[in-house]
Structure formats: structure tokens, C-alpha cells
C-alpha atoms as a PDB file:
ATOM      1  CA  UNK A   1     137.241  -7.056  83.775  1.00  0.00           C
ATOM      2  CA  UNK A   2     139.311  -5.414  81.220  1.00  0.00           C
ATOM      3  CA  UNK A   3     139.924  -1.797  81.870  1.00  0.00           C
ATOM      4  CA  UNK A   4     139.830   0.758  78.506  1.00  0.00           C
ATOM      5  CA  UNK A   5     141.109   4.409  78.667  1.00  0.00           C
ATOM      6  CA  UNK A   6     140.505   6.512  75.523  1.00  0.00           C
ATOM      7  CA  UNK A   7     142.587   9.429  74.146  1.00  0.00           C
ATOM      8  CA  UNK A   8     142.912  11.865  71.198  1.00  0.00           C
ATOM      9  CA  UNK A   9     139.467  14.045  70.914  1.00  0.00           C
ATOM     10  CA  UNK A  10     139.552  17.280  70.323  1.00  0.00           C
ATOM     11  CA  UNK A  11     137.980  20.187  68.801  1.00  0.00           C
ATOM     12  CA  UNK A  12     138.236  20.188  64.295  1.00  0.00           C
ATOM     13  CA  UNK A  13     136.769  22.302  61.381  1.00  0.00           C
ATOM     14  CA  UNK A  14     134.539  19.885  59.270  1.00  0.00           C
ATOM     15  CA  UNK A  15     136.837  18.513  56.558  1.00  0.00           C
ATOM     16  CA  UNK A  16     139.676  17.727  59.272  1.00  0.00           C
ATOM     17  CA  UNK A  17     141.098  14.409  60.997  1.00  0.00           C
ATOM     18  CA  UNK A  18     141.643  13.616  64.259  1.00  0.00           C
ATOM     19  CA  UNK A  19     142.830  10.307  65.439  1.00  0.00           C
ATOM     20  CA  UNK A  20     141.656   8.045  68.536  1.00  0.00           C
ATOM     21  CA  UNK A  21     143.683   5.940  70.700  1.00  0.00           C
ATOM     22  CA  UNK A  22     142.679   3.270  73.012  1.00  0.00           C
ATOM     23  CA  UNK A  23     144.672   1.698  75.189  1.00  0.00           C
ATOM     24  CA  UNK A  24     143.618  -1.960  76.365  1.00  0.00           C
ATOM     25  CA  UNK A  25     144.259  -3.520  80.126  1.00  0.00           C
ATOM     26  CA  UNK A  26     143.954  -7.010  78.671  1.00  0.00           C
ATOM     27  CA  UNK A  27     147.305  -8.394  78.112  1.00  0.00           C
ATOM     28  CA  UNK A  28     146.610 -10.016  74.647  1.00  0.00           C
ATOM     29  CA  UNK A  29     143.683  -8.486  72.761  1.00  0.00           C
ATOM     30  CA  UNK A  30     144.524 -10.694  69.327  1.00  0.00           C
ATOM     31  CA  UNK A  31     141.837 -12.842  70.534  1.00  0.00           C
ATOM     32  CA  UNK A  32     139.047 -10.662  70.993  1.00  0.00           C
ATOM     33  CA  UNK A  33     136.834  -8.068  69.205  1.00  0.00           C
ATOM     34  CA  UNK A  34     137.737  -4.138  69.186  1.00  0.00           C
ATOM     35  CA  UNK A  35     135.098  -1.773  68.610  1.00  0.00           C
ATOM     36  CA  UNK A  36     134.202   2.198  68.816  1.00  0.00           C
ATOM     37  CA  UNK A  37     130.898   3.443  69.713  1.00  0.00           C
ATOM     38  CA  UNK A  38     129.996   7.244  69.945  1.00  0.00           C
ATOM     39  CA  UNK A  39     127.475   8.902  71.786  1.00  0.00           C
ATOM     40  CA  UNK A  40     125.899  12.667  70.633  1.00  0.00           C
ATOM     41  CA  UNK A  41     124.055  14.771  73.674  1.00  0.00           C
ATOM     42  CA  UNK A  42     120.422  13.324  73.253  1.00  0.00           C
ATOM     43  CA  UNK A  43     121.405  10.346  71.623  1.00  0.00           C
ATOM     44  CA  UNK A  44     121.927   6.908  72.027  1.00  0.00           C
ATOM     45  CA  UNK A  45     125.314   5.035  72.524  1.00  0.00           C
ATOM     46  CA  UNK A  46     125.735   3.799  68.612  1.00  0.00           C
ATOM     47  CA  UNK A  47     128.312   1.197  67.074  1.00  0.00           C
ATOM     48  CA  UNK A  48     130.367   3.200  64.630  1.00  0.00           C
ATOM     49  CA  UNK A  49     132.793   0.463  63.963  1.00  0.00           C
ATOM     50  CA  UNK A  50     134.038  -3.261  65.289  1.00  0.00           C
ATOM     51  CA  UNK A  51     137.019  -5.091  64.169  1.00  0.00           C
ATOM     52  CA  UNK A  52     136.733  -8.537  64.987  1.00  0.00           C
ATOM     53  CA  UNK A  53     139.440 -11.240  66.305  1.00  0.00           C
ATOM     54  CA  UNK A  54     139.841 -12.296  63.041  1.00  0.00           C
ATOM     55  CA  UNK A  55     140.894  -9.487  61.152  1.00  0.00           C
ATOM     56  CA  UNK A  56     137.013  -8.541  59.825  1.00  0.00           C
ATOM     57  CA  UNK A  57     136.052  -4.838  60.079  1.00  0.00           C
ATOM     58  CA  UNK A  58     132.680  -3.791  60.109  1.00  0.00           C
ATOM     59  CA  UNK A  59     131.202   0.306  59.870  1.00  0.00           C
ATOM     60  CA  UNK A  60     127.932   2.329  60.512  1.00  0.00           C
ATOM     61  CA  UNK A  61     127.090   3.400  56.847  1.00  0.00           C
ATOM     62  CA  UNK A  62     127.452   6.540  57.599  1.00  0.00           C
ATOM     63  CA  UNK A  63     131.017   6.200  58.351  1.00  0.00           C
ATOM     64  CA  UNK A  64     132.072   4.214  55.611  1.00  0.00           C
ATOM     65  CA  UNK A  65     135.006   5.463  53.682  1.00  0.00           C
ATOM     66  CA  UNK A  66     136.001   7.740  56.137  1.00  0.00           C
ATOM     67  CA  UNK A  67     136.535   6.028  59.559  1.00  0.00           C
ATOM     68  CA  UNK A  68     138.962   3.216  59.713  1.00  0.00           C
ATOM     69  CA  UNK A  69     139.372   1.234  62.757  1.00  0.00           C
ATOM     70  CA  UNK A  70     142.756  -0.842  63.204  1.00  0.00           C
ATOM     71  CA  UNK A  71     144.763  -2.408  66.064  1.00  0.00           C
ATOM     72  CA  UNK A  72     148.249  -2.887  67.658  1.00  0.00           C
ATOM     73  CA  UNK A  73     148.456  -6.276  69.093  1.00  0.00           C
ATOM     74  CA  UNK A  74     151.828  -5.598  70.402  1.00  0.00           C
ATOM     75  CA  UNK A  75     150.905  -2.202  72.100  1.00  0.00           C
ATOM     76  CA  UNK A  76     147.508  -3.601  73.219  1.00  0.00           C
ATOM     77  CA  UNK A  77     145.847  -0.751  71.241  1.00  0.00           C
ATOM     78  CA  UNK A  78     142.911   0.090  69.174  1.00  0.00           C
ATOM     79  CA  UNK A  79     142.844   3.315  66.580  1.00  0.00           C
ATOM     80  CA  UNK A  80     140.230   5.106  64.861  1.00  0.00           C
ATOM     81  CA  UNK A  81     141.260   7.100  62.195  1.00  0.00           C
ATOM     82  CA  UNK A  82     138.138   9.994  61.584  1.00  0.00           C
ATOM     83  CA  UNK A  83     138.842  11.402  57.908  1.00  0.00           C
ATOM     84  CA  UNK A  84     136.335  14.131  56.547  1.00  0.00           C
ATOM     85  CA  UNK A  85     134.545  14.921  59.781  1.00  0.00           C
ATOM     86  CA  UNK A  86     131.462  16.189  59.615  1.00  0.00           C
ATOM     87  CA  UNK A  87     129.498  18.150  62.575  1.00  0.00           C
ATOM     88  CA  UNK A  88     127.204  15.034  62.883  1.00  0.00           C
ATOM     89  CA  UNK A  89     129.940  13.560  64.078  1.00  0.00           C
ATOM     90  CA  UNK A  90     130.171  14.935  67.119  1.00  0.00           C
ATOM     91  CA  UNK A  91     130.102  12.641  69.312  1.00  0.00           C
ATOM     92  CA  UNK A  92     131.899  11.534  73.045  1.00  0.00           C
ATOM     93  CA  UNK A  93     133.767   8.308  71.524  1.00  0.00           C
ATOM     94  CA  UNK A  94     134.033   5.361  73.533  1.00  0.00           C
ATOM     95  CA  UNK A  95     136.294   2.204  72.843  1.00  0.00           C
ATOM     96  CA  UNK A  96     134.891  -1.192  73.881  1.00  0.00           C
ATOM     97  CA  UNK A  97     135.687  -5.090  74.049  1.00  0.00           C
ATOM     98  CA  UNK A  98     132.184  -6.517  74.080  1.00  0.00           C
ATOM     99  CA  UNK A  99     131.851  -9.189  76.558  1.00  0.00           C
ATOM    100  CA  UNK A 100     135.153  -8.261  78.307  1.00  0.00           C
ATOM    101  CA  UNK A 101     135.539  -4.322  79.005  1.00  0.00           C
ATOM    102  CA  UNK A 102     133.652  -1.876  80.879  1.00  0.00           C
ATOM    103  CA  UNK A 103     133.062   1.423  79.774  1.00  0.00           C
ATOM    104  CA  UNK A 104     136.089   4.166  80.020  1.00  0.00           C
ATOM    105  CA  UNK A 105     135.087   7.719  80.058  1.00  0.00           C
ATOM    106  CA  UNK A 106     135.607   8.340  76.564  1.00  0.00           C
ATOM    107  CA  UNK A 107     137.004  10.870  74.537  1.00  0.00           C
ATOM    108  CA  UNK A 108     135.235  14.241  72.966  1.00  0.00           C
ATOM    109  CA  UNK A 109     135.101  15.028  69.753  1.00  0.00           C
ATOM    110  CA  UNK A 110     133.774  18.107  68.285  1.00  0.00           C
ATOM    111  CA  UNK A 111     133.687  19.196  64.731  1.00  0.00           C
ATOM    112  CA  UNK A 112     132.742  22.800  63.692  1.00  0.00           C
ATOM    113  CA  UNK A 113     131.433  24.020  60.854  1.00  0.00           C
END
């Protein structure tokens, strides 16, 4: 089982930035998908963005051109960069491997308007 632990919420006005980390238990995580999922109070868990073993990235529309997700092989790390943050976007974030991690506790975001 690999392990996940998520850091880097906070509280931002809408128009700000905030980055996540994620750091990875897995030893090598080159091999595997990376994703971020969020989850709003009364919501369901949703996908905001996977990037795949092989370099492909893949984002909930209405994240596109704002998120980026990215790695650190080296570091065992996955980033989400949150650009332009709207208060529908907050969210606790979580950072999953699917098929190999469990769920961390996630990270808070809020963004005020």
C-alpha cells in the first residue's frame, strides 16, 4: 500500500495561487499514474486532474488552463499548481495513485471572494 501525505492548502482571495504538494511512499512513482481529486462539503470526491506514467495529463474542464499537475520523479512528488482560483474551487484536495495508494487526509483549500 503506498502511503500519500498532502500539503500546501490554505486560505486565498479569488484571483490568487496556491500550490499543492504531495509527497509519495512508493519509492519510484515514474511508473505509475499521479492524480488530484477534490472534494467540496456536500459533494462528491471528483477527478480534477491525472498525469499518467507516460507523461499524458488529463483535466476536469473546468480546470483547464488554470490547474497544472506535474511530478518530481526524483523527490517522489506530485504538484498542483491552482492559478485563478475561483470560490468553486473550494475544495479539501486529495492526491492519489489509483490502484496503489490509499487515501491521505488531504489538504484544504479555501478561496474567498
Amino acid at each position: 500500500q503506498v502511503q500519500v501525505v498532502e500539503s500546501g492548502g490554505g486560505l486565498v482571495q479569488a484571483g490568487g495561487s496556491l500550490r499543492l504538494s504531495c509527497a509519495v511512499s512508493r519509492s519510484v512513482i515514474s511508473g505509475i499514474a499521479m492524480a488530484w481529486y477534490r472534494q467540496a462539503p456536500g459533494k462528491l470526491r471528483e477527478l480534477v486532474a491525472i498525469s499518467t506514467s507516460g507523461g499524458n495529463t488529463n483535466y476536469r474542464e473546468s480546470v483547464k488552463g488554470r490547474f497544472t499537475i506535474s511530478r518530481d520523479n526524483a523527490k517522489n512528488a506530485v504538484y498542483l499548481q491552482m492559478n485563478s482560483l475561483k470560490p468553486e474551487d473550494t475544495a479539501v484536495y486529495y492526491c492519489h495513485a489509483p490502484g496503489y495508494s490509499s487515501w491521505g487526509q488531504g489538504t484544504q483549500d479555501t478561496v474567498s471572494s
